[in-house]
N, C-alpha and C. Protein backbone atom coordinates (compact mmCIF):
# COMPACT_ATOMS: atom_id res chain seq x y z
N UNK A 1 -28.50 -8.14 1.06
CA UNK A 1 -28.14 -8.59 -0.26
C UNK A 1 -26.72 -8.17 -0.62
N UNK A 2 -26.40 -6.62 -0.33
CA UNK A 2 -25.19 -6.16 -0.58
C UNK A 2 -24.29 -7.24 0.30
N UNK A 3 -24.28 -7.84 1.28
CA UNK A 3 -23.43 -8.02 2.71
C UNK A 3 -23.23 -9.54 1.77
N UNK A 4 -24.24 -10.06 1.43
CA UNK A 4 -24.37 -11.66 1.02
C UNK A 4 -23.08 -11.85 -0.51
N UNK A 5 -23.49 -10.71 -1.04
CA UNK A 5 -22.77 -10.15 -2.40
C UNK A 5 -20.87 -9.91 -2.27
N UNK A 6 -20.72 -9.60 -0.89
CA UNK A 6 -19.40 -8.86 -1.02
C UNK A 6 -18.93 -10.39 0.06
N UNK A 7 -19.53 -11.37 0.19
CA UNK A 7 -18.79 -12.19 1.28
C UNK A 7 -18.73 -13.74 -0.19
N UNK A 8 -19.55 -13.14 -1.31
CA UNK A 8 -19.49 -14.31 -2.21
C UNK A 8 -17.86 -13.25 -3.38
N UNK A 9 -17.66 -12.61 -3.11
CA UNK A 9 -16.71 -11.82 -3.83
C UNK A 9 -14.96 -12.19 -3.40
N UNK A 10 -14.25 -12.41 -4.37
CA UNK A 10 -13.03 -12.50 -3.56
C UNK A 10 -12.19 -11.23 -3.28
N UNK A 11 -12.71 -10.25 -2.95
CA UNK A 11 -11.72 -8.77 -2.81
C UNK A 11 -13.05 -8.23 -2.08
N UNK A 12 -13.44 -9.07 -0.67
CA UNK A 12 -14.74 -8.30 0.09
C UNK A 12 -13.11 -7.46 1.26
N UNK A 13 -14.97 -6.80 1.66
CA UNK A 13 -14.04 -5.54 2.80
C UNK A 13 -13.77 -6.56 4.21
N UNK A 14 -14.52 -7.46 4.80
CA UNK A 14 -14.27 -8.30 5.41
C UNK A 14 -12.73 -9.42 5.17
N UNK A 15 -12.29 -9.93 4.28
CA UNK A 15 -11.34 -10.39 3.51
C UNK A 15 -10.00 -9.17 3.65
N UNK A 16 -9.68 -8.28 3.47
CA UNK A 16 -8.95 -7.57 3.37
C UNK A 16 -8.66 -6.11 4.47
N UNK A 17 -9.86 -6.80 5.71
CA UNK A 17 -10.07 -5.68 6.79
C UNK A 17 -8.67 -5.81 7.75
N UNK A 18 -7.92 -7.06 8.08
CA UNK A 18 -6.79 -7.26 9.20
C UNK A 18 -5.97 -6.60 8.28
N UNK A 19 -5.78 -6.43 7.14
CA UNK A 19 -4.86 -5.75 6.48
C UNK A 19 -4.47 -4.17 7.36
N UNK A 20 -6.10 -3.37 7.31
CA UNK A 20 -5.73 -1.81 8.15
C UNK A 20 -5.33 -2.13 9.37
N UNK A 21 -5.19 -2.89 10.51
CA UNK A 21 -4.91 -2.92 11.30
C UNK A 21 -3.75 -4.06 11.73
N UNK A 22 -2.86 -4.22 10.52
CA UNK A 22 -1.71 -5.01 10.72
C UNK A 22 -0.55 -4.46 11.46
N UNK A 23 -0.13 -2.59 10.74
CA UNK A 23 0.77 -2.48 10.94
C UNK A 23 1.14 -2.18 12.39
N UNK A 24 -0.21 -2.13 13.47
CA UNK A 24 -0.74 -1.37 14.56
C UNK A 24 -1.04 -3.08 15.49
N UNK A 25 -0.99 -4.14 15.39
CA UNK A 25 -1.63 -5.21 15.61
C UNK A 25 -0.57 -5.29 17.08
N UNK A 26 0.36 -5.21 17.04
CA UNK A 26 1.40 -5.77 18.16
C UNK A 26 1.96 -4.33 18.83
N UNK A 27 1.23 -3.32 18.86
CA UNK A 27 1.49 -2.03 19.24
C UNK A 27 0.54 -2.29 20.66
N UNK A 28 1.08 -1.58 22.14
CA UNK A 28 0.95 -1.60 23.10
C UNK A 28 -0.36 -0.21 22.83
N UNK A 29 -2.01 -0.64 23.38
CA UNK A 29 -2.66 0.63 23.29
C UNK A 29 -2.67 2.15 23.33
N UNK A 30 -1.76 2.48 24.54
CA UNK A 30 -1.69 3.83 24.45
C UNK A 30 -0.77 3.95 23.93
N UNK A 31 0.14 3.45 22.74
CA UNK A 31 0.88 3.82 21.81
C UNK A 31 0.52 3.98 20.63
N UNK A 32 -0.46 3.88 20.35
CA UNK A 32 -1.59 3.37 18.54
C UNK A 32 -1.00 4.45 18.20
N UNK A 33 -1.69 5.63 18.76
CA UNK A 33 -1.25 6.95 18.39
C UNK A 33 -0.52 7.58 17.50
N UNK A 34 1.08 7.06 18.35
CA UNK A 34 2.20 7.54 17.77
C UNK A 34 3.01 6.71 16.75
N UNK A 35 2.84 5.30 17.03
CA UNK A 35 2.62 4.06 16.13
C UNK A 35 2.26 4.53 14.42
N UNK A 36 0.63 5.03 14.84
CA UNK A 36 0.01 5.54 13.42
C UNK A 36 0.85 6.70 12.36
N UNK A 37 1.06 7.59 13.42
CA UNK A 37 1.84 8.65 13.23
C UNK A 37 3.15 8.34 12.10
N UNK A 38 4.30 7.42 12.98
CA UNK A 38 4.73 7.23 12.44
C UNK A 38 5.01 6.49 11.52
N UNK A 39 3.78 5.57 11.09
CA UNK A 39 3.38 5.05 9.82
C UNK A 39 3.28 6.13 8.78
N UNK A 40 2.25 6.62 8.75
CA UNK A 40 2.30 7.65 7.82
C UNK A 40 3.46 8.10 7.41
N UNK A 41 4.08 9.04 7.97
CA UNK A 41 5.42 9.63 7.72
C UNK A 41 6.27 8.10 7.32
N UNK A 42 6.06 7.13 7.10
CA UNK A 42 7.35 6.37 6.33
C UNK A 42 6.37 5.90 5.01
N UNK A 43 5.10 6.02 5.23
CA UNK A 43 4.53 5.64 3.83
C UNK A 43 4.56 6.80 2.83
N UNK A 44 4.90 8.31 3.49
CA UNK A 44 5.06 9.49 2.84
C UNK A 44 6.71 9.70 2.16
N UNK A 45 7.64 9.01 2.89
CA UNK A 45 9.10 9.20 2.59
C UNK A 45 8.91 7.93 1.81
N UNK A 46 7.99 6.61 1.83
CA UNK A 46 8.43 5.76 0.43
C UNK A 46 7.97 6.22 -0.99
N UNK A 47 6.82 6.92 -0.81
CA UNK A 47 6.50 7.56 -2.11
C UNK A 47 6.86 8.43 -2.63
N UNK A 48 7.29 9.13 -1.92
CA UNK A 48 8.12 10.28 -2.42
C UNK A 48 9.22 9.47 -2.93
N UNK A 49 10.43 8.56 -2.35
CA UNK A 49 11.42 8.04 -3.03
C UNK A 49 11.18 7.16 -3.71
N UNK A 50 10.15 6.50 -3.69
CA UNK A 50 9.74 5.74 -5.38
C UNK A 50 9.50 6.51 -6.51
N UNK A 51 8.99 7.58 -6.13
CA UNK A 51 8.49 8.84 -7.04
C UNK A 51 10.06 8.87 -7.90
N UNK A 52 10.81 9.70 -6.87
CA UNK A 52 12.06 10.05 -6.90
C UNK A 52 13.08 8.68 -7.94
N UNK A 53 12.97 7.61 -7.46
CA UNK A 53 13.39 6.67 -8.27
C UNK A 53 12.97 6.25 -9.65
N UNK A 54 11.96 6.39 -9.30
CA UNK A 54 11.23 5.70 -10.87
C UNK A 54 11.84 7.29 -11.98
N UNK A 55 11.83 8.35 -11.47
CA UNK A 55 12.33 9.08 -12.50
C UNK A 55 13.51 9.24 -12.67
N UNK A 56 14.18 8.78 -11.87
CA UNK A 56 15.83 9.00 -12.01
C UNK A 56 15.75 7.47 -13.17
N UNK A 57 15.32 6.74 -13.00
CA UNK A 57 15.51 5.65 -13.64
C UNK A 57 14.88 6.19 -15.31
N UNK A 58 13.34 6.72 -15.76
CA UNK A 58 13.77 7.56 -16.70
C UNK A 58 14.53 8.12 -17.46
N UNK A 59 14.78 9.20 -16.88
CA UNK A 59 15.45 10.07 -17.02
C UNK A 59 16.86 9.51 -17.55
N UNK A 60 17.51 8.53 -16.40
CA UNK A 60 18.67 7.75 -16.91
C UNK A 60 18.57 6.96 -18.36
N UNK A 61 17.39 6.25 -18.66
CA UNK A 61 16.96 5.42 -19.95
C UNK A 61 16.95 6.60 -20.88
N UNK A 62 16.56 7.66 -20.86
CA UNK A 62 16.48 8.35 -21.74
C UNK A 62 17.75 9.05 -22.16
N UNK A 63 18.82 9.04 -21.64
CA UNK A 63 19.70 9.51 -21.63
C UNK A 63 20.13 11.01 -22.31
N UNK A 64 21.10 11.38 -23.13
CA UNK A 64 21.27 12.87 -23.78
C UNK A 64 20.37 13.00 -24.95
N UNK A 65 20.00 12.12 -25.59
CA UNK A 65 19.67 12.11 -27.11
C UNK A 65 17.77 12.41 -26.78
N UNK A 66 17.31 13.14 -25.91
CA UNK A 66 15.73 12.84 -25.96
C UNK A 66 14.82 14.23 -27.05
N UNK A 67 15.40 14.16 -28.25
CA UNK A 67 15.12 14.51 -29.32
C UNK A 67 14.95 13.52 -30.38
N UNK A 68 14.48 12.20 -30.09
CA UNK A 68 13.80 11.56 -31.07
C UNK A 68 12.16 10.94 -29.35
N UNK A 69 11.73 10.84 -30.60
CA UNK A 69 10.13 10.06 -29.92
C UNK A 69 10.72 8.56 -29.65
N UNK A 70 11.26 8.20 -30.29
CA UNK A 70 11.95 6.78 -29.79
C UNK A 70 12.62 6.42 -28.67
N UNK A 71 13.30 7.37 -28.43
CA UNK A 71 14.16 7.15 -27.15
C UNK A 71 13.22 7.45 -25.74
N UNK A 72 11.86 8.28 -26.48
CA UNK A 72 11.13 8.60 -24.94
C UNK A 72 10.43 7.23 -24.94
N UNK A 73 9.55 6.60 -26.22
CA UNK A 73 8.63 5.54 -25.57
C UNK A 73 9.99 4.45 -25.01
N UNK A 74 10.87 4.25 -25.61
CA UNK A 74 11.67 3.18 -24.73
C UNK A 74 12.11 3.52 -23.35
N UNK A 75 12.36 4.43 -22.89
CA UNK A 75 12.44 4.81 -21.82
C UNK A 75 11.24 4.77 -20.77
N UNK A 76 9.68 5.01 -21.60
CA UNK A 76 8.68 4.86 -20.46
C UNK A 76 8.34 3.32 -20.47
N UNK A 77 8.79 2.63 -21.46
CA UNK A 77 8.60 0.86 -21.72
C UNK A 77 9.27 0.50 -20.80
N UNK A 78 10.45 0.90 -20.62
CA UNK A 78 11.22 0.57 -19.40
C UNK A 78 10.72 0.79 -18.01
N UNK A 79 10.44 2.53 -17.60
CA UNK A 79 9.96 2.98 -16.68
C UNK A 79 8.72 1.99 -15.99
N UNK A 80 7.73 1.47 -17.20
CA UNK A 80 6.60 0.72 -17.06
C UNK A 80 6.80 -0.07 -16.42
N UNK A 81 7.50 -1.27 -17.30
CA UNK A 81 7.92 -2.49 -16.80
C UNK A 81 8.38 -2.71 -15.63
N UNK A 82 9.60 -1.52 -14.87
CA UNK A 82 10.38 -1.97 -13.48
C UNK A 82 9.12 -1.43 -12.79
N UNK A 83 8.11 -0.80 -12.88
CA UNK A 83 7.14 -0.42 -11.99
C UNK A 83 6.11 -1.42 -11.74
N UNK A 84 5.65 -2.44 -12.89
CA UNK A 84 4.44 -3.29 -13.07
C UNK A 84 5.07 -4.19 -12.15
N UNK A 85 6.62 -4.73 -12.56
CA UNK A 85 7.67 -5.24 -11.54
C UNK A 85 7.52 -5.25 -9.76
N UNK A 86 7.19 -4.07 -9.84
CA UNK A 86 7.69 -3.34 -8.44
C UNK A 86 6.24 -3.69 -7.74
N UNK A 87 5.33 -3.58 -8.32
CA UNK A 87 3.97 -3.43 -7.96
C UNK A 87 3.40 -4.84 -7.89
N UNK A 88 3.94 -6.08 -8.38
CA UNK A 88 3.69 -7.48 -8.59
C UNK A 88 4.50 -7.70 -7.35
N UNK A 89 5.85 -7.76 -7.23
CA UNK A 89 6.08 -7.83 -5.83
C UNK A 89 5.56 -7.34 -4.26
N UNK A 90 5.32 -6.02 -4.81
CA UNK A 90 4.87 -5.33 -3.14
C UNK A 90 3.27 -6.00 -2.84
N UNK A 91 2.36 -6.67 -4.06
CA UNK A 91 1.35 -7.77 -3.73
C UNK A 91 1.86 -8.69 -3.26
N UNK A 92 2.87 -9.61 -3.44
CA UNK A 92 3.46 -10.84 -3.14
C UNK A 92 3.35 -10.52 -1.59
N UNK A 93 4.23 -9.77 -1.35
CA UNK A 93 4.62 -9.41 0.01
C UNK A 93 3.80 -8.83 1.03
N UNK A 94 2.38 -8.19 0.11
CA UNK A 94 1.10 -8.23 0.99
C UNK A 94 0.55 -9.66 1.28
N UNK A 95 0.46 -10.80 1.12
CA UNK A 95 -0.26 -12.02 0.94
C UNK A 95 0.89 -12.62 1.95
N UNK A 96 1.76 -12.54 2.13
CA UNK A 96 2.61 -12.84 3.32
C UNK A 96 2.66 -12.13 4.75
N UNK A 97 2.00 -11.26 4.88
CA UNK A 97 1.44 -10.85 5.99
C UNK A 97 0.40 -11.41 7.06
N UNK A 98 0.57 -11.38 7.87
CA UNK A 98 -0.17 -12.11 9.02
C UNK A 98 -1.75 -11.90 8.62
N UNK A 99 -2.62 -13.19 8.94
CA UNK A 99 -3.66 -12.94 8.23
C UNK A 99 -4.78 -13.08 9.78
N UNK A 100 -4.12 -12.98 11.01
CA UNK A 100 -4.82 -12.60 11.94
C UNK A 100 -4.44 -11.83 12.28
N UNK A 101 -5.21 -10.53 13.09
CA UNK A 101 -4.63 -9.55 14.11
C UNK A 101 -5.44 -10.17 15.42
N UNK A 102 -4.57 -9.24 16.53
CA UNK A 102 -4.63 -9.57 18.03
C UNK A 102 -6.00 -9.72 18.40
N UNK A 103 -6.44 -10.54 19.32
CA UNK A 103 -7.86 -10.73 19.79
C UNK A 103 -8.12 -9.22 20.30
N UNK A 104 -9.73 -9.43 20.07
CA UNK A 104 -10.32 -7.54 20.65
C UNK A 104 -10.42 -7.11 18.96
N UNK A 105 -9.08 -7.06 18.14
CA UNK A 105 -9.65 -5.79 17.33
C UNK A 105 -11.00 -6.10 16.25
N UNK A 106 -11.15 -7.14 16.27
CA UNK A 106 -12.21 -7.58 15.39
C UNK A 106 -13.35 -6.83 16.02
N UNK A 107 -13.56 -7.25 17.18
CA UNK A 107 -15.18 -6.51 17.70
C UNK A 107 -14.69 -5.01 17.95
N UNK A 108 -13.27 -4.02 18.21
CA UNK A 108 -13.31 -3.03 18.50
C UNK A 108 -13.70 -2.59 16.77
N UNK A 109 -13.49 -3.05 15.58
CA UNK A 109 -13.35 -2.63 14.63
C UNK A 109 -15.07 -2.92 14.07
N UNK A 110 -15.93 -3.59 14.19
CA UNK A 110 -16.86 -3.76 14.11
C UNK A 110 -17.72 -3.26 14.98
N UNK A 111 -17.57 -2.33 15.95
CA UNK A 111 -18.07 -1.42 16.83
C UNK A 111 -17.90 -0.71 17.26
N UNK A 112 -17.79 0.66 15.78
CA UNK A 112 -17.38 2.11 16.67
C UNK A 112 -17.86 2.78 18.17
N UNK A 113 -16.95 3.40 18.51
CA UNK A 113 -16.77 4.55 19.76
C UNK A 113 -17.99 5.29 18.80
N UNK A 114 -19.41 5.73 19.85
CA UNK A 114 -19.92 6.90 19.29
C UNK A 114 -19.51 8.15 19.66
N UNK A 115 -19.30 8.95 18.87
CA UNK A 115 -18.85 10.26 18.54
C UNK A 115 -19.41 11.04 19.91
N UNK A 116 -18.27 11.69 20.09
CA UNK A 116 -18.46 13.09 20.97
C UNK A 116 -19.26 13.90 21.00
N UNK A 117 -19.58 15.07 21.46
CA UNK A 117 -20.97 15.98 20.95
C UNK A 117 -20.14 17.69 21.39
């Protein structure tokens, strides 16, 4: 019932599964590894510098005067907006991503390795 439920849904786990295995799709096997690896570490240096940006951008809107309440909500109205911005695009640019991965990973991904002992 659950399985029947999430394939009549438009945001099922099936629908949005080639997504985890995009960035890894054209990676030579015994490289996944380091591939993965260094995924992480650039999804860790973009958040940190979006972090880093979105407050410099603050911070800049708010400029010397942040002794009235006015100048802070316009500054996070701002902050908001280039972010809702930022976040409407980086969807765009998910939906333009390849919406097959390489033959194999479907059944490797639908049939874990059982665990070690």
């Amino acid at each position: 019932m659950i399985r029947s439920a999430m394939k009549k849904d438009v945001v099922s786990t099936d629908h949005w599964r080639w997504l985890a295995f995009a960035p890894v799709r054209s990676i030579a096997d015994h490289e996944v590894g380091s591939a993965s690896g260094v995924l992480q570490a650039v999804q860790q240096l973009g958040m940190s510098l979006g972090a880093a940006g979105i407050g410099t951008i603050f911070f800049g809107a708010l400029g010397s005067h942040a002794d009235h309440t006015r100048d802070f909500l316009g500054a996070a109205q701002l902050t908001t907006l280039i972010t809702v911005g930022l976040v409407a695009v980086a969807v765009a640019i998910g939906f333009l991503l390849p919406k097959r991965t390489r033959s194999g990973d479907e059944a490797w991904a639908a049939a874990p390795e059982p665990a070690l002992a």
